[in-house]
Protein backbone atom coordinates (compact mmCIF):
# COMPACT_ATOMS: atom_id res chain seq x y z
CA UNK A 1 0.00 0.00 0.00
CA UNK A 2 3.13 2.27 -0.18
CA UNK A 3 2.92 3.07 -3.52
CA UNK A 4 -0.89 4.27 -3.10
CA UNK A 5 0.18 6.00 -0.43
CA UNK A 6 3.12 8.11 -1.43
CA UNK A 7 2.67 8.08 -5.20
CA UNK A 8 6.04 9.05 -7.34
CA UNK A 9 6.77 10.08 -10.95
CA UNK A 10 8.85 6.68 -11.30
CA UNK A 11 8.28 3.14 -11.79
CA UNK A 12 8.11 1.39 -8.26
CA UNK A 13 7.88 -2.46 -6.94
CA UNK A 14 4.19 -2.49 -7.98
CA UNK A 15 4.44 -2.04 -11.20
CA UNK A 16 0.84 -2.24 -11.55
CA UNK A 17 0.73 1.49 -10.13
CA UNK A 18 0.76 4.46 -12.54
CA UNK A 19 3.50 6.88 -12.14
CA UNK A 20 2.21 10.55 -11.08
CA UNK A 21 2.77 12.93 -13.53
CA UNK A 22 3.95 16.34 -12.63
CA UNK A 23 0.97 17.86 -13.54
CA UNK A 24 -1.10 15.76 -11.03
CA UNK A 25 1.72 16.69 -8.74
CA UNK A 26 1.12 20.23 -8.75
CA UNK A 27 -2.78 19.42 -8.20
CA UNK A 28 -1.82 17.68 -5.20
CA UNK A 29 -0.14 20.43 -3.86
CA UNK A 30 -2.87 22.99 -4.40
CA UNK A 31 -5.48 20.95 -2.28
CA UNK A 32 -4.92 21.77 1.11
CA UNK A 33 -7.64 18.29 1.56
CA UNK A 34 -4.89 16.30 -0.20
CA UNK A 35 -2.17 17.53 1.73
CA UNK A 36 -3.16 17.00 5.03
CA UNK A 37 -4.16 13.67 3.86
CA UNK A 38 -0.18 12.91 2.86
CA UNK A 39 0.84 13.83 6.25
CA UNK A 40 -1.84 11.99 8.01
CA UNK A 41 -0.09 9.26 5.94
CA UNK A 42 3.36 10.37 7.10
CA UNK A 43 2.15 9.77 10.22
CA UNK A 44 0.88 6.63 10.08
CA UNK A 45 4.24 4.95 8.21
CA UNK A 46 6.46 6.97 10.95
CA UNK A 47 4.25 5.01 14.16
CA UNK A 48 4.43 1.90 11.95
CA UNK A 49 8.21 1.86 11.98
CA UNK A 50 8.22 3.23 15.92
CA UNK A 51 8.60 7.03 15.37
CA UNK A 52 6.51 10.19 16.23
CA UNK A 53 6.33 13.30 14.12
CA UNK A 54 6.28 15.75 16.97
CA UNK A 55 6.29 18.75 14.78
CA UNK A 56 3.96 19.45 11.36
CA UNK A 57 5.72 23.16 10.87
CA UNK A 58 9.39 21.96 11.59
CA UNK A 59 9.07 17.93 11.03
CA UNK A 60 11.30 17.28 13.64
CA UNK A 61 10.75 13.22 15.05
CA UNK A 62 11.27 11.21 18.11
CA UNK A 63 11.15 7.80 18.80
CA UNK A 64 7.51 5.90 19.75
CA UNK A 65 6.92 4.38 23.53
CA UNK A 66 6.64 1.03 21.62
CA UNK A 67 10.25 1.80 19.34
CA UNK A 68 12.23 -0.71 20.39
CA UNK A 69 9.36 -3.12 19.16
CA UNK A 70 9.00 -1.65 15.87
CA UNK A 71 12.77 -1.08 15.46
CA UNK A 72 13.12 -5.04 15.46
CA UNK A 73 10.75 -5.39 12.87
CA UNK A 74 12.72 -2.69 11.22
CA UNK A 75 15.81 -4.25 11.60
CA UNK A 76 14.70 -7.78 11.08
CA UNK A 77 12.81 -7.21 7.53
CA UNK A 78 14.88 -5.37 4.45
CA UNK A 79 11.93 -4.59 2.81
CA UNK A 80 11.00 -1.88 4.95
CA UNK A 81 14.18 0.00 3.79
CA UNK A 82 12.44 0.00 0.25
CA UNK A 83 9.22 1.84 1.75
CA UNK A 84 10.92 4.62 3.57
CA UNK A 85 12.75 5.14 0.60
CA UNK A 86 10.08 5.70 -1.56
CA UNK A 87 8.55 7.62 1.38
CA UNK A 88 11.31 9.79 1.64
CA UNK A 89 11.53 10.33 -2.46
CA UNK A 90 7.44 11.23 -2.14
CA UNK A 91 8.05 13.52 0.84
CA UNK A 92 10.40 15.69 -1.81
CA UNK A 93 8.02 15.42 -4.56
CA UNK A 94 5.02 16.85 -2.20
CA UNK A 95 7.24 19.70 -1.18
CA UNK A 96 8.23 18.51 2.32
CA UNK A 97 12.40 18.34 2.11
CA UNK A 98 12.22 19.49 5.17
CA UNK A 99 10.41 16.33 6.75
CA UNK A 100 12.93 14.33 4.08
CA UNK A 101 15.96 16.30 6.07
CA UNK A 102 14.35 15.30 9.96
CA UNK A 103 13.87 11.60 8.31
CA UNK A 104 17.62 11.00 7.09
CA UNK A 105 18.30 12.01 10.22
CA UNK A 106 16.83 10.68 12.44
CA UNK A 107 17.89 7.23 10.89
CA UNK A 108 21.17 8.37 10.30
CA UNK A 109 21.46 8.48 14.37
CA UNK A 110 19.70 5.39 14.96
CA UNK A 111 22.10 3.96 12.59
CA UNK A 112 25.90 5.45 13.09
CA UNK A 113 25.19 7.27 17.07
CA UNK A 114 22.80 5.12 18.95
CA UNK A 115 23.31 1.95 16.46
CA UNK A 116 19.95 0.69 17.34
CA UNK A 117 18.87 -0.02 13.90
CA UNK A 118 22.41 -1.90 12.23
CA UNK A 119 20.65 -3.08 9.56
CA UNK A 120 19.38 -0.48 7.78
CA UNK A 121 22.66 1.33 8.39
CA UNK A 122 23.71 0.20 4.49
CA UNK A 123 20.15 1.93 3.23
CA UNK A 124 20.50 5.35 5.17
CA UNK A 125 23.85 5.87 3.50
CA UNK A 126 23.26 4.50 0.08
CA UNK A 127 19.95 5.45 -0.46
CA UNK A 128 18.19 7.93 2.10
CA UNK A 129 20.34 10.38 2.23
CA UNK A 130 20.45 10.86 -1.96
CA UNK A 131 16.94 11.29 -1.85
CA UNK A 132 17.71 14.70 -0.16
CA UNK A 133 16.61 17.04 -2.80
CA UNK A 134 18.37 20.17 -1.19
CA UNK A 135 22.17 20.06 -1.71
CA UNK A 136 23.37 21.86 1.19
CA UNK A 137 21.12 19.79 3.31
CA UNK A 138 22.40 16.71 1.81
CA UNK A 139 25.99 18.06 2.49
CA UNK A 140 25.07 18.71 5.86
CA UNK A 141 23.80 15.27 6.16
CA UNK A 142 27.03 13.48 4.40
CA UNK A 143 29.20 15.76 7.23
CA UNK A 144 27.15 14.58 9.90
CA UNK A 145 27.33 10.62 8.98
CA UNK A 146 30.75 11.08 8.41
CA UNK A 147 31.02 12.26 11.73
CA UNK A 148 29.69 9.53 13.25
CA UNK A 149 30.76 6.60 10.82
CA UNK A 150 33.33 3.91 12.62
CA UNK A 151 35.76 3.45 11.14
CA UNK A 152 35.78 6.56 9.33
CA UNK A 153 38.36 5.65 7.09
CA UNK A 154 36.52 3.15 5.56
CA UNK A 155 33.66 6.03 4.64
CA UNK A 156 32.86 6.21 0.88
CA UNK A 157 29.60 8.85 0.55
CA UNK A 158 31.99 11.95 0.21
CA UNK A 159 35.71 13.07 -0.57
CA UNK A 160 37.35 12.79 2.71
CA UNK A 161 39.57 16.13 2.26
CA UNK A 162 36.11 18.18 1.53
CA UNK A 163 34.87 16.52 4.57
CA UNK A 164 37.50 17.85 6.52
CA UNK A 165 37.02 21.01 5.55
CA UNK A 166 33.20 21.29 5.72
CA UNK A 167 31.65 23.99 8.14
């Protein structure tokens, strides 16, 4: 039900779903019915995987009473990391980078700080963090799971000498 729920302009897993076009896109966006819809969505894929949007302006997230429950089903089944990818792609199409930018986040600290969720460590670097429409976000992002990475030598998301150097 993903792919009903956070439609994208690209061929998904269920292939029998149509890809938006931009045009129906930009409808979307003007009905305020439709919108509020997406984030009622949102909100029910964030409690689903054990996480609380706390904040509709910001999008800032914290973890569910029932987390560590829904992080082993995050951890345990890879599919999941497919869904909150195409989540986080739909969240960009819709106009929310910012919720994309609290997302990445929030898994990249799961992932490399409080290493709760190992395996979906792979996904957040590889995929959820390129889904970050907003390039100084996204460098933000990169600097931050640098930061955190062990061992960081071993890091391959971003030239280590720019990383150095990033403020």
């Amino acid at each position: 039900f993903p792919s009903r729920l956070f439609p994208l302009r690209e061929h998904g897993m269920n292939w029998r779903a149509r890809p938006l076009t931009w045009q129906e896109i930009q409808a979307f966006k003007r009905s305020k019915e439709v919108m509020q819809r997406f984030v009622r969505a949102y909100q029910l894929m964030l409690r689903f995987y054990g996480i609380i949007l706390i904040n509709e302006e910001t999008g800032e997230l914290k973890r569910a009473e029932n987390w560590a429950e829904r992080f082993q089903n995050l951890n345990r089944y890879s599919h999941n990391n497919l869904r909150i990818t195409r989540i986080l792609k739909c969240l960009g199409e819709m106009g929310y980078e910012h919720y994309q930018v609290h997302l990445v986040k929030f898994f990249l600290t799961e992932t490399l700080v409080k290493e709760t969720l190992p395996n979906v460590r792979k996904s957040a670097l590889d995929y959820f963090l390129f889904t970050i429409r907003n390039k100084q976000k996204r460098r933000e992002l990169v600097h931050y799971a640098w930061q955190h990475f062990k061992p960081r030598g071993s890091f391959v998301w971003g030239p280590h000498d720019k990383l150095l150097k990033y403020k």
